[in-house]
Every structure is written in C-alpha cells, then in structure tokens.
Protein backbone atom coordinates (compact mmCIF):
# COMPACT_ATOMS: atom_id res chain seq x y z
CA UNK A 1 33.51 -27.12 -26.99
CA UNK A 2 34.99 -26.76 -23.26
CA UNK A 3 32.00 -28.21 -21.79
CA UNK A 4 31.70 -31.62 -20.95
CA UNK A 5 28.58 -33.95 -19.49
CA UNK A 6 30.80 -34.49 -16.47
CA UNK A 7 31.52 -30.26 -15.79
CA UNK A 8 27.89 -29.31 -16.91
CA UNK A 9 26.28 -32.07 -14.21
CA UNK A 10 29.17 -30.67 -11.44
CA UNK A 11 28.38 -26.83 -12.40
CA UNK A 12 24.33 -27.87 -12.01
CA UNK A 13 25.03 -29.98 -8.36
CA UNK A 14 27.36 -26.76 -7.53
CA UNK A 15 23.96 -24.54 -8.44
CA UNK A 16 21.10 -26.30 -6.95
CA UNK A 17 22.87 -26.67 -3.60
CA UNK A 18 23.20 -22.64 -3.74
CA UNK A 19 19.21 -22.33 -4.31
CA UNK A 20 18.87 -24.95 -1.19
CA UNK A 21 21.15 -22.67 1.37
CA UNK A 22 19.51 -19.30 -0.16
CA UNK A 23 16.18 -20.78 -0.08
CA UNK A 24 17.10 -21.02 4.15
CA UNK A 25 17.69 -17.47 3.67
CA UNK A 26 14.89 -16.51 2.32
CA UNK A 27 12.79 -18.25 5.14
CA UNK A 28 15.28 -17.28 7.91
CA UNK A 29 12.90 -15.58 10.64
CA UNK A 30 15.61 -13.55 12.48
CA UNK A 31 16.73 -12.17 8.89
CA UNK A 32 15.49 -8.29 7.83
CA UNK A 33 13.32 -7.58 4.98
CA UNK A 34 15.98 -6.45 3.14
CA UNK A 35 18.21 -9.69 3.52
CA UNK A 36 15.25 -11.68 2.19
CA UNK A 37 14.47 -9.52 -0.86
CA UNK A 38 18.21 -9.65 -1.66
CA UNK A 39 18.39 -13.45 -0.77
CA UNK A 40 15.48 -14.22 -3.46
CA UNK A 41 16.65 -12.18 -6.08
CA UNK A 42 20.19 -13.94 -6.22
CA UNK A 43 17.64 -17.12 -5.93
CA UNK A 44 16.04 -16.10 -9.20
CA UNK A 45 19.17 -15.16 -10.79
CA UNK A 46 20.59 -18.90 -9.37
CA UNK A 47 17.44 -20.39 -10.92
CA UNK A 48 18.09 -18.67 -14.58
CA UNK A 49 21.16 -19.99 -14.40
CA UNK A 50 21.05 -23.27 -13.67
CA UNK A 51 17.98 -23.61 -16.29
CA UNK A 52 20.61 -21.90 -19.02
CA UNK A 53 22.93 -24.78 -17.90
CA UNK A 54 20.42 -27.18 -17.89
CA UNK A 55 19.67 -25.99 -21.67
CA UNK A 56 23.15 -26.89 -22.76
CA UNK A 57 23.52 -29.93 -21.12
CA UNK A 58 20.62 -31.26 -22.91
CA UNK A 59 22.00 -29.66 -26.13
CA UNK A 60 25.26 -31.82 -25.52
CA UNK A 61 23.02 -35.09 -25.38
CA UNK A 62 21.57 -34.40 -28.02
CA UNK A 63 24.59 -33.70 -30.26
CA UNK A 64 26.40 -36.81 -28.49
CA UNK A 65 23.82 -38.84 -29.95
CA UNK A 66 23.41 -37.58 -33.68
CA UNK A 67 26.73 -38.08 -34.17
CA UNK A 68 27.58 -34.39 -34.60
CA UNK A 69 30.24 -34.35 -31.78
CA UNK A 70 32.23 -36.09 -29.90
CA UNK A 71 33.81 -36.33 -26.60
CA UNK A 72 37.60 -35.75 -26.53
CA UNK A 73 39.28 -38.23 -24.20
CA UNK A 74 42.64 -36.60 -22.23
CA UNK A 75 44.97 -39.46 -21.36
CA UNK A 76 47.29 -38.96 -17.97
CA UNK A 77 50.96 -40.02 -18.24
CA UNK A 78 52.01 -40.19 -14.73
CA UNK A 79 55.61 -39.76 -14.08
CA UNK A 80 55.89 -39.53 -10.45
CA UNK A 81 57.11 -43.17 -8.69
CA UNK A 82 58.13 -44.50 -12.50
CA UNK A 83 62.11 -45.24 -12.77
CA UNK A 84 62.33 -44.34 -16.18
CA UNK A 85 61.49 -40.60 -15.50
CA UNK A 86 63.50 -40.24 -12.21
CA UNK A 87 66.92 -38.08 -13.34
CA UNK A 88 70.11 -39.31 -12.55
CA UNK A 89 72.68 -36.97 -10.71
C-alpha cells in the first residue's frame, strides 16, 4: 500500500482548495460562457475525485483498526553535521 493517512489527508487539502479557486471561476462575472462551462466540469471531475479519495481514506481507517494492516514507519539517518560520516582526505 503506497498510501498513507498523512498523503491521502494532503492529496484531499490539495483537492478541496482546487474546487474553492474553480468554484471563483465558475461565478467570475467578467468570465465567457464557455470558461464557466469548462470551469464546472473540471469542478465535477475535482469533486469525483476527491470523493474516490475520500473512499480510500476511510478504507485505510478502517483496515488500521481491524488489525488487517499496518503502517510502515521509515526511520531518517541523518549524516550531514555528524563526525563519524565526514571523509577524511
């Protein structure tokens, strides 16, 4: 699984602040026809989308918490400003 809580919820915030700025697109008075139809279907498509996301996110929970998966924790190992790493000339 490549998803994570943390990348789903960023992907959704990502995604509902592109329905905000197309919604002002939609509504924009000095835009054509044209720009507004084109504006509100990307909004549907945007709104699809961040329902499918939505989906899996709450498929994640619910996994998370039978016990059928579990996160996978990356550990950093800095090695910039550590001695031990610098080479010697």
């Amino acid at each position: 699984m490549a998803e994570t809580i943390g990348s789903l919820v960023d992907k959704i915030s990502i995604m509902e602040l592109k329905t905000y700025h197309m919604q002002e697109q939609i509504e924009r008075e000095d835009a054509n026809d044209e720009h507004k139809e084109e504006s509100a279907h990307k909004m549907k498509i945007l709104l699809m989308q961040i329902n499918d996301l939505e989906i899996e996110l709450k498929e994640l929970f619910r996994k998370y918490a039978a016990g059928e998966v579990r996160p996978k924790i990356y550990r950093q190992f800095k090695m910039y400003n550590d001695p031990k790493y610098t080479i010697k000339k």
